[in-house]
PDB file of N, CA and C in Angstrom:
ATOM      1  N   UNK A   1      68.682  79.780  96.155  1.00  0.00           N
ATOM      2  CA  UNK A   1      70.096  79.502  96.303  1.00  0.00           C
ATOM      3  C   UNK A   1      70.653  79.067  94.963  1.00  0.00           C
ATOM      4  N   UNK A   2      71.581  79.716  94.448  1.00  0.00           N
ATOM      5  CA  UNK A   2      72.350  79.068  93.248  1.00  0.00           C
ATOM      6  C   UNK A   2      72.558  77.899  93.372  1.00  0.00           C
ATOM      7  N   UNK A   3      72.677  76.918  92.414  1.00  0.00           N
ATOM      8  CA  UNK A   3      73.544  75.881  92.231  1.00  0.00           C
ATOM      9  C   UNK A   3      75.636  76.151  92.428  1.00  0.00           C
ATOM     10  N   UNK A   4      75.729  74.947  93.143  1.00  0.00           N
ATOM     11  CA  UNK A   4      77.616  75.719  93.082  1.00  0.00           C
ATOM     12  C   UNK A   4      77.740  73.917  93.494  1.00  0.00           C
ATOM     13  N   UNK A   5      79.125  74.088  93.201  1.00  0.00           N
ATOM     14  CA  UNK A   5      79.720  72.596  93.587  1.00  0.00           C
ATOM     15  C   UNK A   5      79.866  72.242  95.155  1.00  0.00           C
ATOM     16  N   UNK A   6      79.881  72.975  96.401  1.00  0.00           N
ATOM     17  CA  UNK A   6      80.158  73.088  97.760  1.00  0.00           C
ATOM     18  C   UNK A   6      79.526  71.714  98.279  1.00  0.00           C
ATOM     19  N   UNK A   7      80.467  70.364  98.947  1.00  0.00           N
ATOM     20  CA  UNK A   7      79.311  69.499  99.553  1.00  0.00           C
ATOM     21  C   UNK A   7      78.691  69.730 100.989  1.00  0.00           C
ATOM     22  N   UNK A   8      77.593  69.166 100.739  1.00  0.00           N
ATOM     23  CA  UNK A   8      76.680  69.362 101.887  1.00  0.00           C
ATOM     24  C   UNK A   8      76.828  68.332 102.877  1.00  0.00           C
ATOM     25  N   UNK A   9      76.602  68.576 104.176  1.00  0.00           N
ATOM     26  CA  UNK A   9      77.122  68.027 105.542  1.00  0.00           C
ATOM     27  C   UNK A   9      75.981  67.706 106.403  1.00  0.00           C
ATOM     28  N   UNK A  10      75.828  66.958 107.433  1.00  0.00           N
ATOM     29  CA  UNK A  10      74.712  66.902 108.398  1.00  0.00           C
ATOM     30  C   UNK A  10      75.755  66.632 109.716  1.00  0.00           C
ATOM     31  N   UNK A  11      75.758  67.458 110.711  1.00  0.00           N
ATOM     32  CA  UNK A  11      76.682  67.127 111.391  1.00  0.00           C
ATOM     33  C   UNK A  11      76.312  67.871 113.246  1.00  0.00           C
ATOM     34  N   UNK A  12      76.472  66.998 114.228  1.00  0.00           N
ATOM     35  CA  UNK A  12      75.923  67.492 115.359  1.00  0.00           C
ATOM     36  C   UNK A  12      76.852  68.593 115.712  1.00  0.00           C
ATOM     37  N   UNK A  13      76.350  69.301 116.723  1.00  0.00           N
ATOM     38  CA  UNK A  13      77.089  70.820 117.449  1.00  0.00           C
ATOM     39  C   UNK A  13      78.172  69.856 118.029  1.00  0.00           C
ATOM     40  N   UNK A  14      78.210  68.927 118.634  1.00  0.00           N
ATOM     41  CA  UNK A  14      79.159  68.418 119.946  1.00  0.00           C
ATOM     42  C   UNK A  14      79.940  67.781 118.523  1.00  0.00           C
ATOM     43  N   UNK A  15      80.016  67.422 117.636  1.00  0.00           N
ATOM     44  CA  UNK A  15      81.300  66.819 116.499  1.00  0.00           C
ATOM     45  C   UNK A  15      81.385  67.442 115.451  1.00  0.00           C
ATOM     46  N   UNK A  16      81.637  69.078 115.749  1.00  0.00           N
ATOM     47  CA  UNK A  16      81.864  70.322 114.966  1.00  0.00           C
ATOM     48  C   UNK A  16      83.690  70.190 114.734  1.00  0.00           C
ATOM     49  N   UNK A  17      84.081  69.853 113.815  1.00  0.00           N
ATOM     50  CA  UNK A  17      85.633  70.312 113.462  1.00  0.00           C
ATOM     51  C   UNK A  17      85.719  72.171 114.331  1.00  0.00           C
ATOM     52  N   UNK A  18      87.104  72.075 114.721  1.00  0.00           N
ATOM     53  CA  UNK A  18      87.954  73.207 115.023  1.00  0.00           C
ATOM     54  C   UNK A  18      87.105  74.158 113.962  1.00  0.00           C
ATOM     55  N   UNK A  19      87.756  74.247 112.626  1.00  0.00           N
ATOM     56  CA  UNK A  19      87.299  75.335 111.735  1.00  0.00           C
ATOM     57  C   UNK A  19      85.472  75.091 111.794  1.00  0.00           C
ATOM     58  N   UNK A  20      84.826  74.189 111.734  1.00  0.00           N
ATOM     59  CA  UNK A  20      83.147  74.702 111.792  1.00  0.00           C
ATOM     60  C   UNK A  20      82.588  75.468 113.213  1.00  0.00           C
ATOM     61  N   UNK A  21      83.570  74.941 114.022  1.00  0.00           N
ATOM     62  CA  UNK A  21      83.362  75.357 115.214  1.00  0.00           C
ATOM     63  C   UNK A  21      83.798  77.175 115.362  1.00  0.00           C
ATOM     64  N   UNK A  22      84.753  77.739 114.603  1.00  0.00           N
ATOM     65  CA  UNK A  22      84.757  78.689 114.588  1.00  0.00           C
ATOM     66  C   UNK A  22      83.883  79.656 113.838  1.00  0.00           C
ATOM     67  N   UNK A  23      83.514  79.058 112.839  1.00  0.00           N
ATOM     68  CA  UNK A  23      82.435  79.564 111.773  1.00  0.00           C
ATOM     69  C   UNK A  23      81.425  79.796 112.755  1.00  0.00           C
ATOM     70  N   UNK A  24      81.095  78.865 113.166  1.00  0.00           N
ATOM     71  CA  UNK A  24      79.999  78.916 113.797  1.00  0.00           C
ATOM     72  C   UNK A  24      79.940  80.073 114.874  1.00  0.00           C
ATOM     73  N   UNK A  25      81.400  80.253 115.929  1.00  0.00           N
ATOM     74  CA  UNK A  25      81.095  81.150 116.702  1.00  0.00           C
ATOM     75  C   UNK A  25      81.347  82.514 115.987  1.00  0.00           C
ATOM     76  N   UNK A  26      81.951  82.940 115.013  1.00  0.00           N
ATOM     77  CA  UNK A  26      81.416  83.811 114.246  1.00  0.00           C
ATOM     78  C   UNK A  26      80.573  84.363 114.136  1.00  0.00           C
ATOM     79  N   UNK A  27      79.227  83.579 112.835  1.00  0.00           N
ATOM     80  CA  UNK A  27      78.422  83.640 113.156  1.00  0.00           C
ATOM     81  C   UNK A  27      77.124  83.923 114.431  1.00  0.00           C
ATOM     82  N   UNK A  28      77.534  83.091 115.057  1.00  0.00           N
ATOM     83  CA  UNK A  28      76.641  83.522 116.730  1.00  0.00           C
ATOM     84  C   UNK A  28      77.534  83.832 117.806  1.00  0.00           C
ATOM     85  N   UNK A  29      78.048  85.052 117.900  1.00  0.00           N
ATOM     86  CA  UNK A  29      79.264  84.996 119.056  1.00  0.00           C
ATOM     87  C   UNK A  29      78.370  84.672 120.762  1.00  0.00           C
ATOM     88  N   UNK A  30      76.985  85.149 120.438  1.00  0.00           N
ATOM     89  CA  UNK A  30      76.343  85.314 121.857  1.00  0.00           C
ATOM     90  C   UNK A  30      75.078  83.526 122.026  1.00  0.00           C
ATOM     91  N   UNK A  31      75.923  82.781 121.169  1.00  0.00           N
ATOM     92  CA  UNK A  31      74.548  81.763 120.815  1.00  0.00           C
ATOM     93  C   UNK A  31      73.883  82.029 120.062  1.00  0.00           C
ATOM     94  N   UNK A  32      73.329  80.923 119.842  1.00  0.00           N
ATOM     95  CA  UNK A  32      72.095  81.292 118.677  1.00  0.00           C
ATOM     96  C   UNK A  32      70.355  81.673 119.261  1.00  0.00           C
ATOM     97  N   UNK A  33      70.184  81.247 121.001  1.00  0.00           N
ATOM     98  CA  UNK A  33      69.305  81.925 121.482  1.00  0.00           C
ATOM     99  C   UNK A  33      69.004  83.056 120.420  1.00  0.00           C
ATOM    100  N   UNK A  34      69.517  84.304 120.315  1.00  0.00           N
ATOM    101  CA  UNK A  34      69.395  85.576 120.000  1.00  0.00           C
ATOM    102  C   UNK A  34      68.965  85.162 118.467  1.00  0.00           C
ATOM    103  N   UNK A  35      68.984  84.139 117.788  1.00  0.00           N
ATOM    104  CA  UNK A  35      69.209  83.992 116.566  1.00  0.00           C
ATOM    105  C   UNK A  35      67.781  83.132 116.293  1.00  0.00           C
ATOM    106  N   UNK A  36      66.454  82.969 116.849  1.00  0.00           N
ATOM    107  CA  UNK A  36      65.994  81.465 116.823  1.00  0.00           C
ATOM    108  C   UNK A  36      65.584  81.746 115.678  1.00  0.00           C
ATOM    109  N   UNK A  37      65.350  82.896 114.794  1.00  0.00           N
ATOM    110  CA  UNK A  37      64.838  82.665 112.908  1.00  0.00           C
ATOM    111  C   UNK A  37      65.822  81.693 112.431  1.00  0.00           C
ATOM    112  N   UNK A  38      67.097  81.601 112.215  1.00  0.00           N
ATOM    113  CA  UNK A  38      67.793  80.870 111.788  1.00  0.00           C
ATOM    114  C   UNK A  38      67.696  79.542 112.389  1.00  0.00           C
ATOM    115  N   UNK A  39      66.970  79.031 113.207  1.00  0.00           N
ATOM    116  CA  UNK A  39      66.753  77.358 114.240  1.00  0.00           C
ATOM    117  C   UNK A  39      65.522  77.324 112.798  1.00  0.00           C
ATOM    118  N   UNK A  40      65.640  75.866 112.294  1.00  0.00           N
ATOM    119  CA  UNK A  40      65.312  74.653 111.795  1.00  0.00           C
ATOM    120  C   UNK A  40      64.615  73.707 112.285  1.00  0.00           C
ATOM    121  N   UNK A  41      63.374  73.371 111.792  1.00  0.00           N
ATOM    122  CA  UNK A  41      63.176  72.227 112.003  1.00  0.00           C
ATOM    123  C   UNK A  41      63.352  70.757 110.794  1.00  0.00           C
ATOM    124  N   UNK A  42      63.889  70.331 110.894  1.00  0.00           N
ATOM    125  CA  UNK A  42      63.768  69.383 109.702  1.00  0.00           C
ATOM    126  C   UNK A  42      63.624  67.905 109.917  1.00  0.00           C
ATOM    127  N   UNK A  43      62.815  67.260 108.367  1.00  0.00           N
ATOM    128  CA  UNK A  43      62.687  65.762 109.038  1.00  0.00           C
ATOM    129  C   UNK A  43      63.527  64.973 108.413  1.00  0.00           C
ATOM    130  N   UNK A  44      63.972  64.073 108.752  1.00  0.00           N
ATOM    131  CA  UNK A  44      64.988  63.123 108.247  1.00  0.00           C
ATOM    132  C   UNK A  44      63.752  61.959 107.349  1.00  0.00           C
ATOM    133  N   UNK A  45      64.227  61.101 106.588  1.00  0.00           N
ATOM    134  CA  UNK A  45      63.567  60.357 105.725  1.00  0.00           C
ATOM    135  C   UNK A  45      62.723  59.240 106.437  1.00  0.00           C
ATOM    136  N   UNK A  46      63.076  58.554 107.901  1.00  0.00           N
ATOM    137  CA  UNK A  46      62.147  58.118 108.349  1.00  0.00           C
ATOM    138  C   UNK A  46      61.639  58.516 109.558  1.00  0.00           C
ATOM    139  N   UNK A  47      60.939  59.839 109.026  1.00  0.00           N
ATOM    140  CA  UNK A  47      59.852  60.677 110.106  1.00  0.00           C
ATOM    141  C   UNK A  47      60.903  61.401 111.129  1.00  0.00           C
ATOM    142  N   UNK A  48      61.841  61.093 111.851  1.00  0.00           N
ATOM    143  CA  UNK A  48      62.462  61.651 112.727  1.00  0.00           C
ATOM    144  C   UNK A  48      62.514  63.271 112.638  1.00  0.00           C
ATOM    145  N   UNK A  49      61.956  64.142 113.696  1.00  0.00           N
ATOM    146  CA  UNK A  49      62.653  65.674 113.488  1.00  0.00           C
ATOM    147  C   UNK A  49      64.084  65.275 113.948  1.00  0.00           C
ATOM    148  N   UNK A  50      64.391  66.960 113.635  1.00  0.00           N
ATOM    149  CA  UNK A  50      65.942  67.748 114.242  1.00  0.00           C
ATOM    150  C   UNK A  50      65.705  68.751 114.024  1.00  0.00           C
ATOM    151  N   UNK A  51      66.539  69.877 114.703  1.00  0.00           N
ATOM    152  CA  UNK A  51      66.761  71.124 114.333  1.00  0.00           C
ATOM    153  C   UNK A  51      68.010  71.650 113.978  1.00  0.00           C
ATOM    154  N   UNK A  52      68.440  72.349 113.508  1.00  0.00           N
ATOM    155  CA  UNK A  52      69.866  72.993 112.665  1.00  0.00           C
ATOM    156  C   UNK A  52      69.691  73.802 112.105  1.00  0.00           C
ATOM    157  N   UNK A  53      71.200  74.958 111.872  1.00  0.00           N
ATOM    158  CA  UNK A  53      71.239  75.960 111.451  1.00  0.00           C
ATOM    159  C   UNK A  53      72.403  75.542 110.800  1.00  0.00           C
ATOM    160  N   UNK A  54      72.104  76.568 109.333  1.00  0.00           N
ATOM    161  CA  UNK A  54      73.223  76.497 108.547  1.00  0.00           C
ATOM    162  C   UNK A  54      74.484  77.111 108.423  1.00  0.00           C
ATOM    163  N   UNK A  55      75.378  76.377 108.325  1.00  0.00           N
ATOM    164  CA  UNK A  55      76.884  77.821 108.353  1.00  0.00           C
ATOM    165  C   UNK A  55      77.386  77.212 107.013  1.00  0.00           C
ATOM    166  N   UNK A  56      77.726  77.876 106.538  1.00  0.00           N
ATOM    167  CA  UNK A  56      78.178  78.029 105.160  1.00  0.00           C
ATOM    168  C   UNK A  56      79.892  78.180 105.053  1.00  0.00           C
ATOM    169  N   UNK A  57      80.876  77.494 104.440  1.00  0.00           N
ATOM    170  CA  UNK A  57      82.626  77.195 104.339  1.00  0.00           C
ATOM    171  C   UNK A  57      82.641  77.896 103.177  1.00  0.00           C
ATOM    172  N   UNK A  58      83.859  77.899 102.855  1.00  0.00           N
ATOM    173  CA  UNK A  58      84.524  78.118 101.566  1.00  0.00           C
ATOM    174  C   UNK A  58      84.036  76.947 100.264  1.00  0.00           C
ATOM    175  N   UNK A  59      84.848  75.436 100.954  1.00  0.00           N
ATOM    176  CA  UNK A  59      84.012  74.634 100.091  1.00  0.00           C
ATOM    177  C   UNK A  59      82.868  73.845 100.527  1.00  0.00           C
ATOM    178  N   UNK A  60      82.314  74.187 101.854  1.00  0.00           N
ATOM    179  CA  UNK A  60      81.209  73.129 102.350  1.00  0.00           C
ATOM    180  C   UNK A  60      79.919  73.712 102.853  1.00  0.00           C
ATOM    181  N   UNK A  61      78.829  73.309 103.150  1.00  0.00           N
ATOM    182  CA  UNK A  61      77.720  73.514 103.562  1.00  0.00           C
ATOM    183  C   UNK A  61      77.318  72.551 104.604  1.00  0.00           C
ATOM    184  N   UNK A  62      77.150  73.100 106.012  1.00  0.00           N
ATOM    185  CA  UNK A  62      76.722  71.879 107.086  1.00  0.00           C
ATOM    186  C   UNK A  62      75.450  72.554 107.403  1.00  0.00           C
ATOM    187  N   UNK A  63      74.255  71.576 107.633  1.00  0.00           N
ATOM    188  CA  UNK A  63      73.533  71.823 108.695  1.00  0.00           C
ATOM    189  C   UNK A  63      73.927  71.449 110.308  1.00  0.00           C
ATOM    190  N   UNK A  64      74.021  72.333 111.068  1.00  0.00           N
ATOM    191  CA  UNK A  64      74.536  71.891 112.420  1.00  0.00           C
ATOM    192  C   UNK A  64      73.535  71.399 113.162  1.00  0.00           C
ATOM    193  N   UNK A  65      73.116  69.871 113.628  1.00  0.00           N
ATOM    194  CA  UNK A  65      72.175  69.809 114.424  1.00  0.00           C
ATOM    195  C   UNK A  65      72.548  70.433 115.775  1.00  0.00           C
ATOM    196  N   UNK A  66      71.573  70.752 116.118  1.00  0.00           N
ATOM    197  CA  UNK A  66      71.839  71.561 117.757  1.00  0.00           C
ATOM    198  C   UNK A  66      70.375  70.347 118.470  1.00  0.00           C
ATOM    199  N   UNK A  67      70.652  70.417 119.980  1.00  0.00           N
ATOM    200  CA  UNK A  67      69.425  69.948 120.962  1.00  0.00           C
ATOM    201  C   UNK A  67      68.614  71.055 121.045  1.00  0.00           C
ATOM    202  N   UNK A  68      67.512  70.851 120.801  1.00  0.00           N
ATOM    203  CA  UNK A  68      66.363  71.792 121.187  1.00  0.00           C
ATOM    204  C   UNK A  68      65.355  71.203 122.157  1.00  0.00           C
ATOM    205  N   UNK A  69      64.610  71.589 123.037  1.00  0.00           N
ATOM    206  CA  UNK A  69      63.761  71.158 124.032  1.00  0.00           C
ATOM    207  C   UNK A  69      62.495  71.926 123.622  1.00  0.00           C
ATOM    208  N   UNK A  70      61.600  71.171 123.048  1.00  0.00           N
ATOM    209  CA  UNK A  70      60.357  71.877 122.956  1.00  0.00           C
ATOM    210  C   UNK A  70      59.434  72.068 124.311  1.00  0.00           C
ATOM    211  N   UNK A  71      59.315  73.312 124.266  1.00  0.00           N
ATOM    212  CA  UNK A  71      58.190  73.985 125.561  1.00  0.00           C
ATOM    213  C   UNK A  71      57.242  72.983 125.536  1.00  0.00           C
ATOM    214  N   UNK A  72      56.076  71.843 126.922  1.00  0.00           N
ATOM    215  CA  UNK A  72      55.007  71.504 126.023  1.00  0.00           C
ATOM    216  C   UNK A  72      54.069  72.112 127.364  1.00  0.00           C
ATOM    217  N   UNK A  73      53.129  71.620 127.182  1.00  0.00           N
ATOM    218  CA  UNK A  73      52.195  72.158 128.250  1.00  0.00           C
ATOM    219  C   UNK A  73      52.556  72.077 129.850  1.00  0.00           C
ATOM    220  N   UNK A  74      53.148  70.743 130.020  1.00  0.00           N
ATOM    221  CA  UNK A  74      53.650  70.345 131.734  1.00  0.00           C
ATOM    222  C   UNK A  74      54.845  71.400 131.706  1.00  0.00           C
ATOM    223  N   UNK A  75      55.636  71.214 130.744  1.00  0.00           N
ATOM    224  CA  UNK A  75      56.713  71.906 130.970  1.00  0.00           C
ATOM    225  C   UNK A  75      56.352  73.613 131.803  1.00  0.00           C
ATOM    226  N   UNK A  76      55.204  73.795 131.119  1.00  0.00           N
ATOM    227  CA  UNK A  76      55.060  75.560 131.240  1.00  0.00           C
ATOM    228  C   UNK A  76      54.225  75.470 132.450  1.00  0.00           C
ATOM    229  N   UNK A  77      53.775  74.932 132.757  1.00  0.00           N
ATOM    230  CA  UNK A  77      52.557  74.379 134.052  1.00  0.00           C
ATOM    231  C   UNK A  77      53.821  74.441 135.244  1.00  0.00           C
ATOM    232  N   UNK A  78      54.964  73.313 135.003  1.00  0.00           N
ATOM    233  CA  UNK A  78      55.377  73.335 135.917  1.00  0.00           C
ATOM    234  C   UNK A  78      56.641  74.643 136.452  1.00  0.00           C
ATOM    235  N   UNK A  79      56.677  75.177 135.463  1.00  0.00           N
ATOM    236  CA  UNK A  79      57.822  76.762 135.115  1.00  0.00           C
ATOM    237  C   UNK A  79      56.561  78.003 136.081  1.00  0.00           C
ATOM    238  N   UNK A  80      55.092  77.693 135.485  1.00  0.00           N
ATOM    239  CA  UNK A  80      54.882  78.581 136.295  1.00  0.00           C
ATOM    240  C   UNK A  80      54.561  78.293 137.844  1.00  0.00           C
ATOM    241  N   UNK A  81      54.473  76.734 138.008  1.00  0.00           N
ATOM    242  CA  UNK A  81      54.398  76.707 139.772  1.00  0.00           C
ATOM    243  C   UNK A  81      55.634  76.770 140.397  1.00  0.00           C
ATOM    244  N   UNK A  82      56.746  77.347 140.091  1.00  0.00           N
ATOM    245  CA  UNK A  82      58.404  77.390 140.229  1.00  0.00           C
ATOM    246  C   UNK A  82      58.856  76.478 140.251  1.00  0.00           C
ATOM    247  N   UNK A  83      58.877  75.175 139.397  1.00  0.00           N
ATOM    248  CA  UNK A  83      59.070  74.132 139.552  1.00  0.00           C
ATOM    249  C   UNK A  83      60.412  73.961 138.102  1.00  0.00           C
ATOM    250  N   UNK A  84      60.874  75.783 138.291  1.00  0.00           N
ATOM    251  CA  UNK A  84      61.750  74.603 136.575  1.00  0.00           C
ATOM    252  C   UNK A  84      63.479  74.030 136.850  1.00  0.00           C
ATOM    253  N   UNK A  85      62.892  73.290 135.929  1.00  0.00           N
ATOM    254  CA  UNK A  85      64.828  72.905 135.949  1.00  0.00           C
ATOM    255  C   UNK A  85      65.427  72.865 134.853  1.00  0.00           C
ATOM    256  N   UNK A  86      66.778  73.572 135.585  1.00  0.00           N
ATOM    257  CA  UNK A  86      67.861  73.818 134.927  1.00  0.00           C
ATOM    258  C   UNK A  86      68.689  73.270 134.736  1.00  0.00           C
ATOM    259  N   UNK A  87      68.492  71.586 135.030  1.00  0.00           N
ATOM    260  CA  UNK A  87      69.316  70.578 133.765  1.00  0.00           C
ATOM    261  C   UNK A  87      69.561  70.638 132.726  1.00  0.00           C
ATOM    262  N   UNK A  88      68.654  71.480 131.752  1.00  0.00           N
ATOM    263  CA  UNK A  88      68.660  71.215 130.395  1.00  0.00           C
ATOM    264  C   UNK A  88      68.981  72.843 130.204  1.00  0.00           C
ATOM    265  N   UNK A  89      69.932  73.821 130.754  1.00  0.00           N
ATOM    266  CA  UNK A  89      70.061  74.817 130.579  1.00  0.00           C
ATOM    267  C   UNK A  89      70.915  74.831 129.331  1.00  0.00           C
ATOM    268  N   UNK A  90      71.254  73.861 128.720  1.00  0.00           N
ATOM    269  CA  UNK A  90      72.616  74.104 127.551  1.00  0.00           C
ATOM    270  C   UNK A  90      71.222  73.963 126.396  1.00  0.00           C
ATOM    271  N   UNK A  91      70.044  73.529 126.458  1.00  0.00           N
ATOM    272  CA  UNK A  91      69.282  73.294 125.023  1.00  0.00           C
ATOM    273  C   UNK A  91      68.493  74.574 125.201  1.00  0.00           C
ATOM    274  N   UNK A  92      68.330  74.656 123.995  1.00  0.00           N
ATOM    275  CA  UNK A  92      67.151  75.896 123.429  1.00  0.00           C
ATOM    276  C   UNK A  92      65.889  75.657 123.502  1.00  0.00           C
ATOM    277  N   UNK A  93      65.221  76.446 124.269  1.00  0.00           N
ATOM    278  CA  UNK A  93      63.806  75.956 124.229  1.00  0.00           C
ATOM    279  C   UNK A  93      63.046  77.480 122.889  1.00  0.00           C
ATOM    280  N   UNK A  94      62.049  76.344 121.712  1.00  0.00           N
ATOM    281  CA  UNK A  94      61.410  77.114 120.793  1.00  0.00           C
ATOM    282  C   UNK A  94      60.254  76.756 120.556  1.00  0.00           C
ATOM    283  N   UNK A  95      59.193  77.760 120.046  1.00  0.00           N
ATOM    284  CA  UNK A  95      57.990  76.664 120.125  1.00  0.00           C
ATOM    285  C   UNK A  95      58.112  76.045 119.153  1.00  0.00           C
ATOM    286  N   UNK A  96      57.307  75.310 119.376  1.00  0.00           N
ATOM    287  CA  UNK A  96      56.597  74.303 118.207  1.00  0.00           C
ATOM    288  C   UNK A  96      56.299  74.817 116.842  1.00  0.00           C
ATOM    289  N   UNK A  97      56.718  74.520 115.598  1.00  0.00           N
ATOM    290  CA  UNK A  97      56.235  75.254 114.424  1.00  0.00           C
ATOM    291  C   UNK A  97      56.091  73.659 113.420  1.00  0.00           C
ATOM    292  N   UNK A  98      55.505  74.379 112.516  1.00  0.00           N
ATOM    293  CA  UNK A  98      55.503  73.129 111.020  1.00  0.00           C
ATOM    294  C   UNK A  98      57.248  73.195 110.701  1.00  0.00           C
ATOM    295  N   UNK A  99      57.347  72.022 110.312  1.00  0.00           N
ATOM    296  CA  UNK A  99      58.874  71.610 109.260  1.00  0.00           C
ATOM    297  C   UNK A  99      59.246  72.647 108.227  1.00  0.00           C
ATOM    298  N   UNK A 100      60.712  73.074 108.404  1.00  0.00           N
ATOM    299  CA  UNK A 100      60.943  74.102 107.240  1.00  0.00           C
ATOM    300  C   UNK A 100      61.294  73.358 106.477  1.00  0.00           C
ATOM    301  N   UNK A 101      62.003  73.904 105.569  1.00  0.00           N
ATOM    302  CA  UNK A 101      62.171  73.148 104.005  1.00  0.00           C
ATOM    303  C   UNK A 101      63.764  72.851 104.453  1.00  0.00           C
ATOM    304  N   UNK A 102      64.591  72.329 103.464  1.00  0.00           N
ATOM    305  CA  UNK A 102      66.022  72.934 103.388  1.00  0.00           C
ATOM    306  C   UNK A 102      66.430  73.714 102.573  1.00  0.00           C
ATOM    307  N   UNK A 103      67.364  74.454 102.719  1.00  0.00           N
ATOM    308  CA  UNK A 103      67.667  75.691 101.980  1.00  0.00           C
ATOM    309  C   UNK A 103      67.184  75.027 100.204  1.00  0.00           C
ATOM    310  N   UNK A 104      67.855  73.974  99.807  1.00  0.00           N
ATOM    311  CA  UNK A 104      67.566  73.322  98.362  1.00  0.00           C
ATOM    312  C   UNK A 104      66.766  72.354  98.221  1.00  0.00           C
ATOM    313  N   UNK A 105      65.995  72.280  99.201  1.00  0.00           N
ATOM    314  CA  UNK A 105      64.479  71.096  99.606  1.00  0.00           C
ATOM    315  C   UNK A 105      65.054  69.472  99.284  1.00  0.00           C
ATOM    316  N   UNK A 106      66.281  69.097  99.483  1.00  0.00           N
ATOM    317  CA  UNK A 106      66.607  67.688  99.259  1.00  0.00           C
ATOM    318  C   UNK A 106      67.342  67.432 100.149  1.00  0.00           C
ATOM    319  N   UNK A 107      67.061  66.988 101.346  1.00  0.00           N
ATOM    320  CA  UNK A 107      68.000  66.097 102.542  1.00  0.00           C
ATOM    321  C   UNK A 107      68.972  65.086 102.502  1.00  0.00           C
ATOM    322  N   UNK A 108      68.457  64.419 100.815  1.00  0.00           N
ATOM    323  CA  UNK A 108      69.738  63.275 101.182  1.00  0.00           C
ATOM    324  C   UNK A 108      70.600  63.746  99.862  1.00  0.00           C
ATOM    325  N   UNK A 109      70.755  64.895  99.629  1.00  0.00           N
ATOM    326  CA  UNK A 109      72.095  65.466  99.089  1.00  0.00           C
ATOM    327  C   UNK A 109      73.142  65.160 100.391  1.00  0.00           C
ATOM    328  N   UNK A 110      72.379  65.507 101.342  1.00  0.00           N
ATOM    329  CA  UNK A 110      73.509  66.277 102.548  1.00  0.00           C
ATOM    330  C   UNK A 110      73.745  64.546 103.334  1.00  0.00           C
ATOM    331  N   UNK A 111      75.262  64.955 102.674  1.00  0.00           N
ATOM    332  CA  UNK A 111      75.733  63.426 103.798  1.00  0.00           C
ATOM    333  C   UNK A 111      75.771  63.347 105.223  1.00  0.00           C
ATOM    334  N   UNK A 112      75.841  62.120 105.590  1.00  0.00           N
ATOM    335  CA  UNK A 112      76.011  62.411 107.216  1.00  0.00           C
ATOM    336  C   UNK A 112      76.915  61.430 107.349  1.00  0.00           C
ATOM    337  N   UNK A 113      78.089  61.846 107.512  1.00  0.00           N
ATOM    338  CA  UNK A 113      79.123  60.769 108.811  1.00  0.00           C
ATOM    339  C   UNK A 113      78.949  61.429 109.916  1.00  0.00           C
ATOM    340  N   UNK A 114      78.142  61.588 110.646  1.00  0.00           N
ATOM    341  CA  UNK A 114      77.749  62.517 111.964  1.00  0.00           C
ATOM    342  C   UNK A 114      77.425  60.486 112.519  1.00  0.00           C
ATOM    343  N   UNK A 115      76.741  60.894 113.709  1.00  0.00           N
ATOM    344  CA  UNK A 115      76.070  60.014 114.845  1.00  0.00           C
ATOM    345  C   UNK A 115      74.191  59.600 114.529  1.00  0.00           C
ATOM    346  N   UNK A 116      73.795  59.800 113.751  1.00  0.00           N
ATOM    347  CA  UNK A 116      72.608  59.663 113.489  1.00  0.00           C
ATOM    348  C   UNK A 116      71.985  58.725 114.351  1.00  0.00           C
ATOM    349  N   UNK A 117      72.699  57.097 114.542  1.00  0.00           N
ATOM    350  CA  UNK A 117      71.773  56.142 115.172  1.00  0.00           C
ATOM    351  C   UNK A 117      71.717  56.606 116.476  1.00  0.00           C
ATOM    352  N   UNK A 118      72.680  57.682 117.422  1.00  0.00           N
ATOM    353  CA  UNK A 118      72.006  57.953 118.902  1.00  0.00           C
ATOM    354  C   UNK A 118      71.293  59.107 118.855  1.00  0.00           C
ATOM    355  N   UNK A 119      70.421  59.613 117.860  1.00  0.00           N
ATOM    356  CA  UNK A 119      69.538  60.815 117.897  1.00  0.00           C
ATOM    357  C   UNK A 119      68.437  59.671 117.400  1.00  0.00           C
TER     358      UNK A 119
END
């Protein structure tokens, strides 16, 4: 990625501005299901994951955290005795992978006035 002046953002799906919110459906008109190469895992500085995808502004750069539900073993145990639920039909379920990088491998470039202390 070049260097450019654009600031960087950390910001949840549910406190997306009007305009990121459109970027975004742009970008994924059908969800990002269809999209999970672009799903993120990343760690915040004390150990915490998240996941996010990037959308890119004119002058800004956000990672969008999104909810993800990782598949784990009960989960799939109980999916195959027909036991699933569809409470959590709005999160993405992906497997499990190692931590990606960030696009410029430095997390606390990217500010956050997002909600951090309820994640």
């Amino acid at each position: 990625m070049s260097k450019d002046n654009k600031k960087r953002h950390i910001i949840s799906y549910e406190n997306m501005s009007p305009e990121l919110a459109e970027a975004f459906a742009e970008k994924y008109p059908k969800g990002f299901s269809d999209y999970l190469n672009d799903l993120n895992k990343y760690t915040k500085p004390d150990g915490t994951p998240f996941y996010a995808v990037l959308i890119e502004l004119p002058e800004d750069i956000y990672l969008v955290k999104v909810k993800v539900k990782i598949d784990d073993a009960e989960d799939i145990e109980r999916w195959l005795d027909g036991e699933d639920d569809d409470s959590d039909s709005d999160q993405v379920s992906a497997p499990a992978e190692g931590d990606a990088t960030l696009p410029d491998e430095n997390i606390a470039q990217y500010g956050s006035g997002d909600d951090d202390a309820s994640e």
